[in-house]
C-alpha atoms as a PDB file:
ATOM      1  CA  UNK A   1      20.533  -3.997  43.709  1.00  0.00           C
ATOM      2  CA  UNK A   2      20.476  -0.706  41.920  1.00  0.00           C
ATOM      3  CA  UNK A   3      18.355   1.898  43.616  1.00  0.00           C
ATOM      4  CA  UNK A   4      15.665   3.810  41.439  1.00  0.00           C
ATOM      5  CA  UNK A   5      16.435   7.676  41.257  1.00  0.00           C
ATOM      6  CA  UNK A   6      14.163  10.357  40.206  1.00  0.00           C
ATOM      7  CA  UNK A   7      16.432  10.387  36.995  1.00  0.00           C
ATOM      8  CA  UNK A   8      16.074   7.200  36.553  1.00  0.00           C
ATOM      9  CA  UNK A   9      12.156   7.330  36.539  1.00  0.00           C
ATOM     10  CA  UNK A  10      12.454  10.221  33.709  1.00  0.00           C
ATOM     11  CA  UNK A  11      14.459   7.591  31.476  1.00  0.00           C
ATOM     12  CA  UNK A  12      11.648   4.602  31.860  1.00  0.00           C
ATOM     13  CA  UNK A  13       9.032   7.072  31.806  1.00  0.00           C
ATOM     14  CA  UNK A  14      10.133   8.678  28.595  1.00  0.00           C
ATOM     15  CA  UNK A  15      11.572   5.314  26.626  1.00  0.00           C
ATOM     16  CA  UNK A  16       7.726   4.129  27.577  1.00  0.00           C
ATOM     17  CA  UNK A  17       6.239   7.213  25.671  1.00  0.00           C
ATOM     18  CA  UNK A  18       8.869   6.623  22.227  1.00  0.00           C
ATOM     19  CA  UNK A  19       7.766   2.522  22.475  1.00  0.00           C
ATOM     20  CA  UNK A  20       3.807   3.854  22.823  1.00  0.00           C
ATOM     21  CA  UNK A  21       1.972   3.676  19.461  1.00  0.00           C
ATOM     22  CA  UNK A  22       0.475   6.742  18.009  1.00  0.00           C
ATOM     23  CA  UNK A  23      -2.555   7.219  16.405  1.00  0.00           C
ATOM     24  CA  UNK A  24      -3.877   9.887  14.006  1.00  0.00           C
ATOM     25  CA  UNK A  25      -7.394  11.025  13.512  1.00  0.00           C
ATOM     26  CA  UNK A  26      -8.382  10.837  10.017  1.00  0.00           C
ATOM     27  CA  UNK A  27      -8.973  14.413   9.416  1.00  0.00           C
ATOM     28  CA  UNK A  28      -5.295  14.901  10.356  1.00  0.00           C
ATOM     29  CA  UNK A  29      -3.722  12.345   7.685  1.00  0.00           C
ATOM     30  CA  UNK A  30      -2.439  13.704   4.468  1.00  0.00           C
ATOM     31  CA  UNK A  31      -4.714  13.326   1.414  1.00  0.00           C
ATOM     32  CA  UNK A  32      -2.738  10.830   0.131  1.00  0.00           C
ATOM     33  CA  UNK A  33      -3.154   8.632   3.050  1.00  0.00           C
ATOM     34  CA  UNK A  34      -7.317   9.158   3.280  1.00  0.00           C
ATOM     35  CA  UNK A  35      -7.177   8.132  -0.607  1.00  0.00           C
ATOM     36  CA  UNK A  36      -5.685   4.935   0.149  1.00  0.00           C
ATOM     37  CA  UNK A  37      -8.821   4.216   2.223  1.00  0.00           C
ATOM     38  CA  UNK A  38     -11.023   4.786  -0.824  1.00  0.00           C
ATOM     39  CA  UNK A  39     -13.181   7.103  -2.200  1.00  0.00           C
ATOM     40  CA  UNK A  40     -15.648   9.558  -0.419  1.00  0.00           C
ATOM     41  CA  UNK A  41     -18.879   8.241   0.410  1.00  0.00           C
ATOM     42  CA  UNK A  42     -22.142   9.787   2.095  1.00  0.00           C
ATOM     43  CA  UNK A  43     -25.748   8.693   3.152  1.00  0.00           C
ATOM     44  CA  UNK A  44     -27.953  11.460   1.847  1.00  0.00           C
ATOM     45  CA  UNK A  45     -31.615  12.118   3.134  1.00  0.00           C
ATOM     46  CA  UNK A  46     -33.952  14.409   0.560  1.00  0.00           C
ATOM     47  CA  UNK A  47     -37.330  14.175   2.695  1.00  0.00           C
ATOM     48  CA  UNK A  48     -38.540  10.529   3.171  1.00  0.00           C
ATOM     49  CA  UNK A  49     -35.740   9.309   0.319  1.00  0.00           C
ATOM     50  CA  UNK A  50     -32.242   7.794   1.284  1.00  0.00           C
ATOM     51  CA  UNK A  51     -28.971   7.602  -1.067  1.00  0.00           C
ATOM     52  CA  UNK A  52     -25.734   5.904  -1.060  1.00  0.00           C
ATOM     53  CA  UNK A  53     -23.426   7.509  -3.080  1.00  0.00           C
ATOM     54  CA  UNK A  54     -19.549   7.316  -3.044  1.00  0.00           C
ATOM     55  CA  UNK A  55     -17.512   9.664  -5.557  1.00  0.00           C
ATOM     56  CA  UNK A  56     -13.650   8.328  -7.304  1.00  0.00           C
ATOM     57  CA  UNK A  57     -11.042  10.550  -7.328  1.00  0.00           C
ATOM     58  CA  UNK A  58      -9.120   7.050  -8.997  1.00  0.00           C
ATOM     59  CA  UNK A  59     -10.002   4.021 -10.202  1.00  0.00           C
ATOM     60  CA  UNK A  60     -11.584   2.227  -7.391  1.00  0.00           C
ATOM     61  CA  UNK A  61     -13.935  -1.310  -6.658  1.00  0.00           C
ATOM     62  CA  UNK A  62     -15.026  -2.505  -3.243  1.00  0.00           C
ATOM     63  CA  UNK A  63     -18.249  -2.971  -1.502  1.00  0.00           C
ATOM     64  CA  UNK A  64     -20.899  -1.452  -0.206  1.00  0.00           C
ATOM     65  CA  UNK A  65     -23.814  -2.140   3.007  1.00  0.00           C
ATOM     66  CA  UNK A  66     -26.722   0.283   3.307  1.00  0.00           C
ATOM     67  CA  UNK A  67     -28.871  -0.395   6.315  1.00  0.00           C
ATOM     68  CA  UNK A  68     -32.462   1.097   7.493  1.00  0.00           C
ATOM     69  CA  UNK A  69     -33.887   0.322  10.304  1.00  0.00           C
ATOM     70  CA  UNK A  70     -36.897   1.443  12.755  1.00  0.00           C
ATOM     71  CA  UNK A  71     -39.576  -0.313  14.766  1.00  0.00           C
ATOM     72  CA  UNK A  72     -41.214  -2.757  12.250  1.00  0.00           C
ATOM     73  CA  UNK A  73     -38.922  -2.129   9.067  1.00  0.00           C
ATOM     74  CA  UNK A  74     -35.168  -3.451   8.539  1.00  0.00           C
ATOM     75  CA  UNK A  75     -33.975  -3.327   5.312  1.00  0.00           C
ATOM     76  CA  UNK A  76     -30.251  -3.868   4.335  1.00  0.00           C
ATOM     77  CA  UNK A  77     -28.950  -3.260   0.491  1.00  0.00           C
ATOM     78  CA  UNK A  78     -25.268  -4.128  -0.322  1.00  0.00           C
ATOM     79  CA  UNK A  79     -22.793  -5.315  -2.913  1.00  0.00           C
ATOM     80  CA  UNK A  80     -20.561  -4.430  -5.050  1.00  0.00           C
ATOM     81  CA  UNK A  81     -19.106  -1.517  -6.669  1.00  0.00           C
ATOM     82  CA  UNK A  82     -16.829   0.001  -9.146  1.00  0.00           C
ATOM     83  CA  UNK A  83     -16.131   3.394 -10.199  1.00  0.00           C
ATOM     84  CA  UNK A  84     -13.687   4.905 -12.779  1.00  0.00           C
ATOM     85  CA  UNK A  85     -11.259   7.702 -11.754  1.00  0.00           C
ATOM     86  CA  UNK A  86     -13.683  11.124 -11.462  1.00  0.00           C
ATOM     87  CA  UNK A  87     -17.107   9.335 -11.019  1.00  0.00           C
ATOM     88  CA  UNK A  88     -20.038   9.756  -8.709  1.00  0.00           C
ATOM     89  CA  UNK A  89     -22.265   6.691  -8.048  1.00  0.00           C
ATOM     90  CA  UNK A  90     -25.841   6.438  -7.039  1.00  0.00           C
ATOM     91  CA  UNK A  91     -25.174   2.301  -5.188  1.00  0.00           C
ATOM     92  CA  UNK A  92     -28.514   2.181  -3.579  1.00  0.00           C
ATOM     93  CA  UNK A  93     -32.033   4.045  -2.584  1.00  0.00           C
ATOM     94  CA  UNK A  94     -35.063   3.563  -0.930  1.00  0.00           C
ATOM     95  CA  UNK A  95     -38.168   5.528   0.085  1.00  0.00           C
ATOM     96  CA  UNK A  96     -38.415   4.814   3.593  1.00  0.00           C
ATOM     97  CA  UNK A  97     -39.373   7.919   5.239  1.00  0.00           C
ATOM     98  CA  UNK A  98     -37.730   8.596   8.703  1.00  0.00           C
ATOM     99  CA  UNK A  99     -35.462   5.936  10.363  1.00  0.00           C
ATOM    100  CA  UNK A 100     -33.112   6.572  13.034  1.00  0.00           C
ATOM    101  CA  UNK A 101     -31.344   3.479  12.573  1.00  0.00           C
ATOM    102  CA  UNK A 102     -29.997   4.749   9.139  1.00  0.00           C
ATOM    103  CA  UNK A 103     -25.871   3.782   8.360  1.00  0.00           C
ATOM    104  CA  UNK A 104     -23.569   3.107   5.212  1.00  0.00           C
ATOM    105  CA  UNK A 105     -20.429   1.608   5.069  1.00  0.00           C
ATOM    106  CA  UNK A 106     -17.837   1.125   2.235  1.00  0.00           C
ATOM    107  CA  UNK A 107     -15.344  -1.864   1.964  1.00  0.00           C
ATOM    108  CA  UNK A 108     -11.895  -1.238  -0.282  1.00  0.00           C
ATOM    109  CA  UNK A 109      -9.160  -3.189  -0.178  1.00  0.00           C
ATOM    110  CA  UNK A 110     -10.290  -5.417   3.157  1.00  0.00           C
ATOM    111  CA  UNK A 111     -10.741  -1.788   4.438  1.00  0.00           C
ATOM    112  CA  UNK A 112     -14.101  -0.661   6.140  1.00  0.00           C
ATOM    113  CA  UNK A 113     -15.402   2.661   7.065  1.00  0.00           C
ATOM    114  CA  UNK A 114     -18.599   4.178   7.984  1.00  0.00           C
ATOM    115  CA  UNK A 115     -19.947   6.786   5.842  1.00  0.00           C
ATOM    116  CA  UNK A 116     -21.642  10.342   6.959  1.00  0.00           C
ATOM    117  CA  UNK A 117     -25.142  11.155   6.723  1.00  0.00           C
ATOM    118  CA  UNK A 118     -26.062  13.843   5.105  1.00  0.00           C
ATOM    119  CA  UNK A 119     -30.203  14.822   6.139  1.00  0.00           C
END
């Protein structure tokens, strides 16, 4: 049997490290790699009114779920989308005044992600 020295230890511990995966937050990817996700998207709140909007920098088509919810209201709007290469569109709205259960998500290329609120 082989006996297990400190420098041995070092060797495991480091080939463990190389073999871990890494991952990247995505405010630290390149542009080019957040494009591939899709386009920009935000939930904006003017007073009691909520928008979905998502803006192209390309061509782009995917999907789209917009949900409100609160004690005694849950509303959902979704479907589908497609934008040319430099446009902003409006995908849904609703006057709903204040919900705290307030979310959109985009779907591009089997690819979901949550969108920010903006209030």
């Amino acid at each position: 049997m082989t006996p297990v020295t400190t420098s041995t230890l070092a060797v495991l511990s480091l080939l463990g490290a190389c073999a871990a995966p890494a991952t990247v937050p995505d405010t630290a990817q390149p542009e080019a790699a957040r494009a591939a996700i899709g386009p920009d998207c935000r939930l904006e709140r003017d007073g009691g009114t909520w928008r979905a909007i998502v803006a192209a920098d390309a061509a782009v088509s995917g999907s789209y779920a917009l949900d409100l919810s609160r004690p005694g209201l849950s509303m959902r709007q979704d479907g589908p989308f497609s934008a040319a290469a430099g446009e902003t569109l409006l995908l849904g709205e609703a006057t709903v005044g204040d919900v705290p259960g307030a979310s959109l998500s985009i779907t591009v290329g089997g690819r979901t992600r949550d969108c920010p609120i903006e209030r």
